[in-house]
Protein backbone atom coordinates (compact mmCIF):
# COMPACT_ATOMS: atom_id res chain seq x y z
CA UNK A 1 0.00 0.00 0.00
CA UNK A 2 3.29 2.51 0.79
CA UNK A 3 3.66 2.17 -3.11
CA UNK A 4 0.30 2.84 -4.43
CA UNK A 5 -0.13 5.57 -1.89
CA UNK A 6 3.61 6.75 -3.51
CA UNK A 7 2.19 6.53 -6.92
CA UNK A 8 -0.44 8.11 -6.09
CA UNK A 9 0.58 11.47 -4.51
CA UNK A 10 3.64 11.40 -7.07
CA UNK A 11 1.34 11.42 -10.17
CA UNK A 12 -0.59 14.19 -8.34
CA UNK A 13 1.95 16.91 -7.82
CA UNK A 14 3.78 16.07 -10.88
CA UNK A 15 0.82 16.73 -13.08
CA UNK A 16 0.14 19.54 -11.47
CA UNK A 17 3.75 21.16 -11.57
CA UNK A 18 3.48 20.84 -15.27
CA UNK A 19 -0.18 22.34 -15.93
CA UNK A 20 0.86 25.88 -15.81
CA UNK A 21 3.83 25.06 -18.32
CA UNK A 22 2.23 22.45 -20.31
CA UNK A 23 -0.86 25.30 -20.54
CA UNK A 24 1.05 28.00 -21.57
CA UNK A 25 3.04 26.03 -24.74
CA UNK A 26 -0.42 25.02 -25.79
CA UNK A 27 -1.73 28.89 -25.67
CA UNK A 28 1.54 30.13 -27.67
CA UNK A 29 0.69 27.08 -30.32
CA UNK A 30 -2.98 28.12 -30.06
CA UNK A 31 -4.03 24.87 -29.93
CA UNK A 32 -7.47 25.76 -28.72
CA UNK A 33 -10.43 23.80 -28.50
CA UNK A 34 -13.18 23.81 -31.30
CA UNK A 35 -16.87 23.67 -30.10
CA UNK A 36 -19.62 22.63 -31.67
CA UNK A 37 -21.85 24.77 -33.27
CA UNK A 38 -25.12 23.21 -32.48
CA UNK A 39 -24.24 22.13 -28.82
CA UNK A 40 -25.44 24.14 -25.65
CA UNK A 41 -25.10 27.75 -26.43
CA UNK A 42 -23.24 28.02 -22.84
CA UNK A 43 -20.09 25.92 -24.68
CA UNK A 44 -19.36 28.62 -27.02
CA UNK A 45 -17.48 30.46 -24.20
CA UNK A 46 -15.68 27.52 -24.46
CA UNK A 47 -14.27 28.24 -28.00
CA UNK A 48 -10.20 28.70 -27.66
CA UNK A 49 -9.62 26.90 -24.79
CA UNK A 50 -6.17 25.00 -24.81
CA UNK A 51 -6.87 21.01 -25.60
CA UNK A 52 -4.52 18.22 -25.86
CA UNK A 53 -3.89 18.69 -21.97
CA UNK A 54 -4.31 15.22 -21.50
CA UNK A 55 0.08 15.27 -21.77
CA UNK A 56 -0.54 16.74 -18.75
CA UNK A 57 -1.48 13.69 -16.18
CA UNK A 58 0.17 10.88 -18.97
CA UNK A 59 3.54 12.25 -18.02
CA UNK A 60 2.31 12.68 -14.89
CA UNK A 61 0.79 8.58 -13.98
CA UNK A 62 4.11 7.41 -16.39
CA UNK A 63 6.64 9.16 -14.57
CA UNK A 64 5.05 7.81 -10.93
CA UNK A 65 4.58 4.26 -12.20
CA UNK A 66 7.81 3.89 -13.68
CA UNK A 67 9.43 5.55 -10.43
CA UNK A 68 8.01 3.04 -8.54
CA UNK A 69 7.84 0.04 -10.55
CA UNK A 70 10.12 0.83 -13.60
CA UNK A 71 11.48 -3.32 -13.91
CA UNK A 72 7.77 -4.47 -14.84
CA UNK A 73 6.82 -5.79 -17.88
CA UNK A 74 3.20 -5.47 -16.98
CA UNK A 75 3.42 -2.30 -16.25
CA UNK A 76 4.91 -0.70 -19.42
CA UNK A 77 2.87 -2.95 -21.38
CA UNK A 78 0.25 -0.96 -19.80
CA UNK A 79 1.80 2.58 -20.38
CA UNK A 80 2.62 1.78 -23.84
CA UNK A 81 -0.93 0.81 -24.77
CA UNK A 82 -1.93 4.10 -22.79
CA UNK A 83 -0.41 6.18 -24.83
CA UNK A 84 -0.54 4.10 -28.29
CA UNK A 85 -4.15 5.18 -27.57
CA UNK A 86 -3.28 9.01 -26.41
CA UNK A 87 -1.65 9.60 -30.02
CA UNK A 88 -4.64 7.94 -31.72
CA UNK A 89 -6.06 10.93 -29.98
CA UNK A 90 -3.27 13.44 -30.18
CA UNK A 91 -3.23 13.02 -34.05
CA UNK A 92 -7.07 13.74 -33.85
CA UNK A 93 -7.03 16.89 -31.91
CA UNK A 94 -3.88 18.28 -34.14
CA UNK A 95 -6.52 17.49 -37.28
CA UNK A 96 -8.93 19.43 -35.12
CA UNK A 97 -6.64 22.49 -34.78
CA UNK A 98 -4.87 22.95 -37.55
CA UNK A 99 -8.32 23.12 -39.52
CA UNK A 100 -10.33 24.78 -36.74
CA UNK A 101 -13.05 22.21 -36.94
CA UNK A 102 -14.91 19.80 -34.38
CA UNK A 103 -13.93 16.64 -36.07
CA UNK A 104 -10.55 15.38 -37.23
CA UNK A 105 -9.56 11.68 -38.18
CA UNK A 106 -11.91 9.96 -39.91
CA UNK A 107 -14.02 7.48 -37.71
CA UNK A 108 -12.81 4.50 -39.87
CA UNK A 109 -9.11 5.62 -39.23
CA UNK A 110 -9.52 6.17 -35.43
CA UNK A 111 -11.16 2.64 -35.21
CA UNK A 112 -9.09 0.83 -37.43
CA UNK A 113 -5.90 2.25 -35.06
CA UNK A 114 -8.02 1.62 -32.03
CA UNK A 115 -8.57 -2.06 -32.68
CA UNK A 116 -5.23 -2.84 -34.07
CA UNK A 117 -3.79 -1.32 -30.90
CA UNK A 118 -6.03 -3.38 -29.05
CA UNK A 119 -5.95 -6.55 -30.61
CA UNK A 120 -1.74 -6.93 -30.32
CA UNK A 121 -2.78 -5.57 -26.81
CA UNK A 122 -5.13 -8.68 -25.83
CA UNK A 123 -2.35 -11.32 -27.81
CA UNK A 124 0.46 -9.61 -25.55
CA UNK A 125 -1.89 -10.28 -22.61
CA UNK A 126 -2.79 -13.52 -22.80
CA UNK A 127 0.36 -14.91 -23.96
CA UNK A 128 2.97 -13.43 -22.44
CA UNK A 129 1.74 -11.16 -19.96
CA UNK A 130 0.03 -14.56 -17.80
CA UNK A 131 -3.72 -13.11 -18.29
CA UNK A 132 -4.15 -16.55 -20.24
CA UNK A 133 -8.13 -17.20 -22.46
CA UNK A 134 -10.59 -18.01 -19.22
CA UNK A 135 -12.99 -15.12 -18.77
CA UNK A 136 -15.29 -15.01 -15.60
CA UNK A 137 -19.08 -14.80 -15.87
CA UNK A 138 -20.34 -12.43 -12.35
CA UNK A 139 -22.43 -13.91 -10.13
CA UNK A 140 -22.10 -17.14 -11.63
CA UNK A 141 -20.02 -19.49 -11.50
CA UNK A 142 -18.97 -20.41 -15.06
CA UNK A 143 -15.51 -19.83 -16.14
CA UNK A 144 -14.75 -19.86 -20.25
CA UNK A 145 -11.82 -20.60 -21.96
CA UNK A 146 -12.06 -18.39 -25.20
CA UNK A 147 -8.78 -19.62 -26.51
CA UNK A 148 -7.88 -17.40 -29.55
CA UNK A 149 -10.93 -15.75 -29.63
CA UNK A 150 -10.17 -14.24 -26.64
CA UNK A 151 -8.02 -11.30 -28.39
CA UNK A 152 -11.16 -10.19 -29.64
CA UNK A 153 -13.11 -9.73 -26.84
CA UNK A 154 -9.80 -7.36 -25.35
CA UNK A 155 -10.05 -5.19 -28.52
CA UNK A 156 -13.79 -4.71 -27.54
CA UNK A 157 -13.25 -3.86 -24.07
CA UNK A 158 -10.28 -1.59 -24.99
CA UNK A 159 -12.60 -0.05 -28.09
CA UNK A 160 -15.91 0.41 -26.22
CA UNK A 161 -13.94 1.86 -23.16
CA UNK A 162 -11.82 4.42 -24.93
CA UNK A 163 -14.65 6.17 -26.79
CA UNK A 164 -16.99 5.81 -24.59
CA UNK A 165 -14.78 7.58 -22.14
CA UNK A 166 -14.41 9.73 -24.88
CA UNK A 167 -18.01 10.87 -24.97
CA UNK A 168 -18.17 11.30 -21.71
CA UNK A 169 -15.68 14.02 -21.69
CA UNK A 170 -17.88 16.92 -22.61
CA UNK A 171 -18.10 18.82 -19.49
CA UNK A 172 -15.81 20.21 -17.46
CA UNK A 173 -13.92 18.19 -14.82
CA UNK A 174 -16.69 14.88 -15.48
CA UNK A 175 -14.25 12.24 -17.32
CA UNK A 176 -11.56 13.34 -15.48
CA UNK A 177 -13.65 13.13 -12.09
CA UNK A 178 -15.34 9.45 -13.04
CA UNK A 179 -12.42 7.88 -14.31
CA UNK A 180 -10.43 8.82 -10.73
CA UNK A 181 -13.30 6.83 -8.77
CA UNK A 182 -13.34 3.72 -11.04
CA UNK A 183 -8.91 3.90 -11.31
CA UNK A 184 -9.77 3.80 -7.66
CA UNK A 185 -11.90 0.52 -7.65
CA UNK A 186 -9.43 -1.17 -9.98
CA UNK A 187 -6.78 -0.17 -7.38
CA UNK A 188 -8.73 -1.99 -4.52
CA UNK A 189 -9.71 -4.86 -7.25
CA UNK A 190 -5.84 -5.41 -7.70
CA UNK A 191 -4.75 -5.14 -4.54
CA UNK A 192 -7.16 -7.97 -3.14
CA UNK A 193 -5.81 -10.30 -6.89
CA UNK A 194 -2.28 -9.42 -5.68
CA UNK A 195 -1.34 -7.29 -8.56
CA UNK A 196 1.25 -5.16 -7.27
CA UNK A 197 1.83 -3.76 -10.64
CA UNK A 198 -1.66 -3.07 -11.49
CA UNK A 199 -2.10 -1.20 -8.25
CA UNK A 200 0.77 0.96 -9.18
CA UNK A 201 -0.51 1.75 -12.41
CA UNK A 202 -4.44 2.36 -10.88
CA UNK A 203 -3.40 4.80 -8.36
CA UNK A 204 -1.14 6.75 -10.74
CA UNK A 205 -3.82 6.96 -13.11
CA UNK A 206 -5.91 8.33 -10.50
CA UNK A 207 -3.55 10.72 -9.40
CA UNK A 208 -3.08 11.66 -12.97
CA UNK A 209 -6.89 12.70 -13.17
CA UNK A 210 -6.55 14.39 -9.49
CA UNK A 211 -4.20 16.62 -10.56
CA UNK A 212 -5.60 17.19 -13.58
CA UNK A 213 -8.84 18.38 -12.05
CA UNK A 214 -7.06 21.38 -10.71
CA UNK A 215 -6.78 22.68 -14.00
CA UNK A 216 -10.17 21.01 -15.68
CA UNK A 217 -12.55 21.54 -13.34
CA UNK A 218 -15.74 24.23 -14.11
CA UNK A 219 -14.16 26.93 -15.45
CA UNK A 220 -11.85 24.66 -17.17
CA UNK A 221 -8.46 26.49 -18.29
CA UNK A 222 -7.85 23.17 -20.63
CA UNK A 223 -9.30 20.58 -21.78
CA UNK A 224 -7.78 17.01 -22.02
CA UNK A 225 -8.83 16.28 -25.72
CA UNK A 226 -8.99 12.91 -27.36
CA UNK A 227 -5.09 12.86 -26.64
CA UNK A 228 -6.39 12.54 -22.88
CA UNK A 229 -9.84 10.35 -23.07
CA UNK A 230 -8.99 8.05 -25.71
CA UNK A 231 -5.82 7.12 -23.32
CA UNK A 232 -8.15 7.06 -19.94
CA UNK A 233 -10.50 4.65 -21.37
CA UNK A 234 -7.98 2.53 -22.80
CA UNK A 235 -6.05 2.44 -19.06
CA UNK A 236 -9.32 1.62 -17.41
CA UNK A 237 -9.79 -0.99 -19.92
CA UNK A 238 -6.29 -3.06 -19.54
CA UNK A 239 -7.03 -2.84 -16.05
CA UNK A 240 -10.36 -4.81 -16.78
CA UNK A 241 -8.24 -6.88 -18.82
CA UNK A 242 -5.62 -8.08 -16.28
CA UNK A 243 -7.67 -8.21 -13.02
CA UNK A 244 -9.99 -10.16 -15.23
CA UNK A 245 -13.08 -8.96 -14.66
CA UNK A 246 -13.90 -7.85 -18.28
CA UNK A 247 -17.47 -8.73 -17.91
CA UNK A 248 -17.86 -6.62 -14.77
CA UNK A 249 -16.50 -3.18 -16.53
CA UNK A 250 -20.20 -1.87 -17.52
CA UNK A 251 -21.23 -1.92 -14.19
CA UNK A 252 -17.85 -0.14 -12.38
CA UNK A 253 -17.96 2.39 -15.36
CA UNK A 254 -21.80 2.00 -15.47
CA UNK A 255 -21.95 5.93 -16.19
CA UNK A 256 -19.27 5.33 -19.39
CA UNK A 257 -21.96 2.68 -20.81
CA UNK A 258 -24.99 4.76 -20.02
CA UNK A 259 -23.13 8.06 -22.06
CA UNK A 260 -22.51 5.67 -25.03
CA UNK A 261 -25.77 3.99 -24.79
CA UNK A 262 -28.02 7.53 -25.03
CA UNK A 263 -25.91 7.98 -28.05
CA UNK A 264 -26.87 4.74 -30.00
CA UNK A 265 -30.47 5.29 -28.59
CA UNK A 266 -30.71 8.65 -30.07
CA UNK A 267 -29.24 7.88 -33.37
CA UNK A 268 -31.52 4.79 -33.94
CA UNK A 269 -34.61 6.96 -32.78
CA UNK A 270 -33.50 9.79 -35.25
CA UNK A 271 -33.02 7.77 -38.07
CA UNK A 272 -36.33 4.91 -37.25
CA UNK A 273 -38.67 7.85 -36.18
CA UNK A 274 -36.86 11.25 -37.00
CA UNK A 275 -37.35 11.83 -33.39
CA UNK A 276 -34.94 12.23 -30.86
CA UNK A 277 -35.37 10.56 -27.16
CA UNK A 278 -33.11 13.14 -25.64
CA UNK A 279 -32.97 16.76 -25.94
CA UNK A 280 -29.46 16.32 -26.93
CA UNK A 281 -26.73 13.24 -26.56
CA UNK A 282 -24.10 12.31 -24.84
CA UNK A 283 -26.51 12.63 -21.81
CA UNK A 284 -24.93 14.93 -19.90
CA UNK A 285 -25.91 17.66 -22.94
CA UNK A 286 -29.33 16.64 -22.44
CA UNK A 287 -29.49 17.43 -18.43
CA UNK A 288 -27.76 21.20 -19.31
CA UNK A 289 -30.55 21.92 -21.92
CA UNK A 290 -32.93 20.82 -19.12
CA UNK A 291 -31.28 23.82 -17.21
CA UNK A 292 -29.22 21.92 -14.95
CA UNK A 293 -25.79 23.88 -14.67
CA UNK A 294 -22.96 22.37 -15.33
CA UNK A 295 -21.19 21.74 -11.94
CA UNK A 296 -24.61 20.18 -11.08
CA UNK A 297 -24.65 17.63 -13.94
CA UNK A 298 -20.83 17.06 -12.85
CA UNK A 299 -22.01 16.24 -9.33
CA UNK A 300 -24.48 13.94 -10.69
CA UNK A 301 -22.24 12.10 -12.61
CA UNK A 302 -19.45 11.64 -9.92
CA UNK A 303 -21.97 10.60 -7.16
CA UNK A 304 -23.48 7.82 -9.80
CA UNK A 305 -20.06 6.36 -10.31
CA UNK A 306 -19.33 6.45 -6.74
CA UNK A 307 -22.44 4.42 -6.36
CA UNK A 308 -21.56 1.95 -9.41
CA UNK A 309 -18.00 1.49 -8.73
CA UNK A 310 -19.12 0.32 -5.08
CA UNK A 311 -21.58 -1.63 -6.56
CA UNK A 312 -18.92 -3.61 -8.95
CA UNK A 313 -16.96 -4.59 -5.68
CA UNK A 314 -19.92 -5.75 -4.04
CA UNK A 315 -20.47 -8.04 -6.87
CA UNK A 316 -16.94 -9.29 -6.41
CA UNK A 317 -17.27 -10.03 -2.72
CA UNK A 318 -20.17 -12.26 -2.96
């Protein structure tokens, strides 16, 4: 526990040290965030905001993990695939920049890096990093060897965790603030496996987003980008990976699932019925067109992964 509380505090300060530098290169190279036109009318103040921060609290979690544990395998397996995903994202937000527009990469490009990523990713892990093929059911007891096919259902959880952690980052301080709770579940679900490593790499995540929430949190002076979520979600999602407990990741980053899910649910409804089922998606847009503020909807969202997250280690005690 000395360690992970090491990691921990070290990833902290160390991301916040460099937000004030980090900011200020990203102001001179006015790499400034891009908001959409037809979101809440509040985001426009958003406009020009530095992105790409997300360099911020990856320097900071690699730095602490690699203090700490720097002769583990596992664990720069793990920062590798972190931020194999971050410059998935960091090419996307440079797209976004240098053409001042919401969208950069192509969704068929950031998908077809994604799952390539992911798949070498779920080989790595169950052949040489001892995860092995046998994937636990919750609440059951049934136990599956997937053999080879086994890859594939890492690249899902890897995928469906990075972008969905990537819609969820659309308010200030909320991806930041729900990924720190769940990194903190995984830390506790590793600890009790006996993952030394993967409690390492947990808490420095978590300190990553701590510190990073000095700087992101309502109003925001810069934004993590796809640089920053796209690596979160794929962190979270290795962690899933090696403390097995793939099957149990929608419920400990229930509110990741339910973002993602009121996306697919209003884009079926749109295009079935023309209507929509939500006054605007990712949810969290539609609660701040219902007139919640924002540091309200933020609340909301921490509390309900609080509540989740406990809920997933419940599950795992009974």
């Amino acid at each position: 526990m000395t360690e992970a509380f090491k990691a921990l505090g070290l990833a902290t300060t160390i991301t916040i040290i460099l937000g004030p530098p980090i900011i200020a290169v990203l102001r001179r190279l006015k790499a400034g965030q891009t908001v959409r036109s037809d979101g809440p009318r509040q985001h426009l103040s958003k406009s020009g905001t530095p992105t790409m921060g997300g360099i911020m609290f990856l320097i900071g979690l690699t730095i602490a993990a690699l203090i700490i544990k720097r002769d583990s395998p596992l664990l720069l397996s793990a920062i590798i695939l972190t931020w194999g995903f971050a410059l998935i994202g960091f090419v996307d937000d440079s797209l976004k920049v240098v053409f001042h527009r919401p969208l950069g990469l192509l969704a068929r490009q950031k998908l077809g890096g994604q799952i390539l990523l992911s798949l070498v990713a779920g080989v790595a892990a169950m052949q040489w990093l001892g995860r092995g093929s046998i994937v636990a059911v919750p609440l059951l007891d049934w136990q599956w060897d997937l053999g080879w096919f086994y890859p594939f259902l890492a690249a899902l959880v890897l995928v469906s965790a990075a972008n969905a952690v990537n819609l969820t980052d659309g308010l200030d301080g909320l991806a930041a603030g729900t990924c720190f709770w769940v990194a903190l579940a995984y830390a506790l679900i590793a600890l009790v496996s006996g993952q030394a490593e993967m409690v390492v790499f947990a808490m420095a995540l978590a300190g990553g987003c701590l510190g990073f929430l000095a700087y992101n949190i309502h109003p925001a002076k810069v934004f993590m980008g796809d640089t920053g979520s796209l690596a979160l979600g794929a962190a979270l999602g290795f962690l899933a990976i090696m403390t097995r407990t793939e099957l149990l990741f929608p419920l400990l980053g229930g509110v990741f699932v339910i973002e993602a899910l009121s996306v697919i649910i209003q884009v079926i409804s749109f295009r079935l019925t023309g209507r929509r089922v939500f006054r605007m998606s990712p949810l969290h847009h539609h609660f701040e067109l219902a007139g919640w503020s924002e540091g309200k909807v933020v609340v909301l969202f921490w509390g309900l992964t609080i509540m989740l997250a406990a809920g997933g280690l419940y599950v795992l005690t009974i």
